[in-house]
Protein backbone atom coordinates (compact mmCIF):
# COMPACT_ATOMS: atom_id res chain seq x y z
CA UNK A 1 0.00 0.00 0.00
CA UNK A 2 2.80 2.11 0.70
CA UNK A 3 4.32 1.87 -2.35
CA UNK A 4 0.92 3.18 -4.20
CA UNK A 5 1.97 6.20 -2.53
CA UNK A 6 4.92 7.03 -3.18
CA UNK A 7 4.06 7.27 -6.86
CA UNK A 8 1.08 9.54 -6.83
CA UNK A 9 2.62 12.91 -5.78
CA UNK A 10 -0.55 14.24 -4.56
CA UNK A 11 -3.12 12.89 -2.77
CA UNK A 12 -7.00 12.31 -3.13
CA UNK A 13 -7.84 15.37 -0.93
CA UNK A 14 -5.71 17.46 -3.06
CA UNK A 15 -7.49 16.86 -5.79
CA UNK A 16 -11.14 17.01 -4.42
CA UNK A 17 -10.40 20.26 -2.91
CA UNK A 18 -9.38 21.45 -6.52
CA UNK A 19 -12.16 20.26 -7.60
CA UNK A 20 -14.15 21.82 -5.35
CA UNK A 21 -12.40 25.13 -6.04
CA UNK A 22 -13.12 25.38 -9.04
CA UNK A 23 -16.95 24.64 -9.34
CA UNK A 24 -17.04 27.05 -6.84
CA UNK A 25 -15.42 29.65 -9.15
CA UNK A 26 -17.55 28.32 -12.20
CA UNK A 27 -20.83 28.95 -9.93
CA UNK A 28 -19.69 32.45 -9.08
CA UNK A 29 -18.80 33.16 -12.57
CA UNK A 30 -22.32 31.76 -13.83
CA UNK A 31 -24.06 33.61 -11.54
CA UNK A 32 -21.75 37.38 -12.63
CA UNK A 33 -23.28 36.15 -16.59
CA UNK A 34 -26.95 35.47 -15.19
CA UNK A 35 -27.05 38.84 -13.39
CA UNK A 36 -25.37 40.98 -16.11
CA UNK A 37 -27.73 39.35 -19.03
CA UNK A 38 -30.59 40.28 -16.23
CA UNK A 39 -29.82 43.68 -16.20
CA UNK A 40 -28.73 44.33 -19.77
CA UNK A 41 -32.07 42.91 -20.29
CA UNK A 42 -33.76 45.78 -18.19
CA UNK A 43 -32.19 48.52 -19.34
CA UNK A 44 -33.05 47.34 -22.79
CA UNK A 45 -36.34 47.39 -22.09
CA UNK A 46 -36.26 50.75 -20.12
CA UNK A 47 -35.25 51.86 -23.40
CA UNK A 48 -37.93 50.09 -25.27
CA UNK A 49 -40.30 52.23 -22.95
CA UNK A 50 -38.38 55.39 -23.30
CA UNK A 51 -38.38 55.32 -27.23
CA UNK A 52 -42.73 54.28 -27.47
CA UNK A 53 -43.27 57.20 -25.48
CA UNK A 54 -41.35 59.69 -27.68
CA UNK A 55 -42.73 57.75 -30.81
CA UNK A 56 -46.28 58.13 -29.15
CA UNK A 57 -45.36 62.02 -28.59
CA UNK A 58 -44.10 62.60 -32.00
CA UNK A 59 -47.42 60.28 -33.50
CA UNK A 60 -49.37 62.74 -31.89
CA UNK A 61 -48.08 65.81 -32.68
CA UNK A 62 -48.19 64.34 -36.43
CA UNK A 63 -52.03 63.65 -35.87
CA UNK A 64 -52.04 67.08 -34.75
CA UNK A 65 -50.91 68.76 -37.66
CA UNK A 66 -52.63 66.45 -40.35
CA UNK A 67 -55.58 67.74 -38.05
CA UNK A 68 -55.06 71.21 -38.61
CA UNK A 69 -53.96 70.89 -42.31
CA UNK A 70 -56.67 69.29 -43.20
CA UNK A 71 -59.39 71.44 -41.47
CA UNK A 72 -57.87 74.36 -42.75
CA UNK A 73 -60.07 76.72 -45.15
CA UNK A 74 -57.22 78.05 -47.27
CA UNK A 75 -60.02 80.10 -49.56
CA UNK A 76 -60.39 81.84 -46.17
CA UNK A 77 -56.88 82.34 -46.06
CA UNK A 78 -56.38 83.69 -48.83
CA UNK A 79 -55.03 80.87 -51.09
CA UNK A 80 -56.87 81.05 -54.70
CA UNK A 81 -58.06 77.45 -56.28
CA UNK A 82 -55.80 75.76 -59.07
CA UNK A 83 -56.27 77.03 -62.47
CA UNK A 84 -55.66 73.80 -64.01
CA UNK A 85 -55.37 70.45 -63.26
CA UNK A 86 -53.01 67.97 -65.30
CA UNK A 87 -53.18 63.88 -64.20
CA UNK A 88 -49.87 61.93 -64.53
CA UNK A 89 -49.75 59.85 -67.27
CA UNK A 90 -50.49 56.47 -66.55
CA UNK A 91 -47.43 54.37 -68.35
CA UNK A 92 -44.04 54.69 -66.36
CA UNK A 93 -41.00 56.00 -67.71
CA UNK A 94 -38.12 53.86 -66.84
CA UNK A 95 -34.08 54.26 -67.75
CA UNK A 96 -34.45 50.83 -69.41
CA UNK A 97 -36.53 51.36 -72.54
């Protein structure tokens, strides 16, 4: 038994308490990547938030102004009506012809 020993320069504690050591580090490290995806993953949505409510401000202030354009009497404000009207022709003019 003795002479099992002397070959193996460490023993089974040694390497158990490697081991050990690092799982532990590997759990520590997991848990640093679960909480920085976490919060990367609220601040992205923070930002989600932030961004609808300035679309939602700018969508209304668009809705605003289509509002007034269209309600507009421009013969009341002094705007005269067209003089002619010319339609587009209906066959499309393209570079390759």
């Amino acid at each position: 038994m003795s002479n099992i020993h002397a070959h193996i320069p460490f023993s089974l504690t040694t390497i158990c308490s490697g081991g050990i050591a690092v799982l532990v580090v590997t759990y520590i490290g997991l848990i640093a990547v679960v909480m920085s995806y976490a919060a990367l993953t609220i601040e992205f949505s923070q930002s989600v938030k932030t961004d609808e409510s300035v679309l939602a401000t700018m969508e209304g202030q668009y809705l605003s102004t289509v509002a007034s354009i269209t309600s507009t009497n421009y013969a009341a404000a002094g705007y005269s009506l067209p003089v002619a009207t010319i339609f587009v022709p209906t066959k499309s003019v393209t570079a390759l012809r």
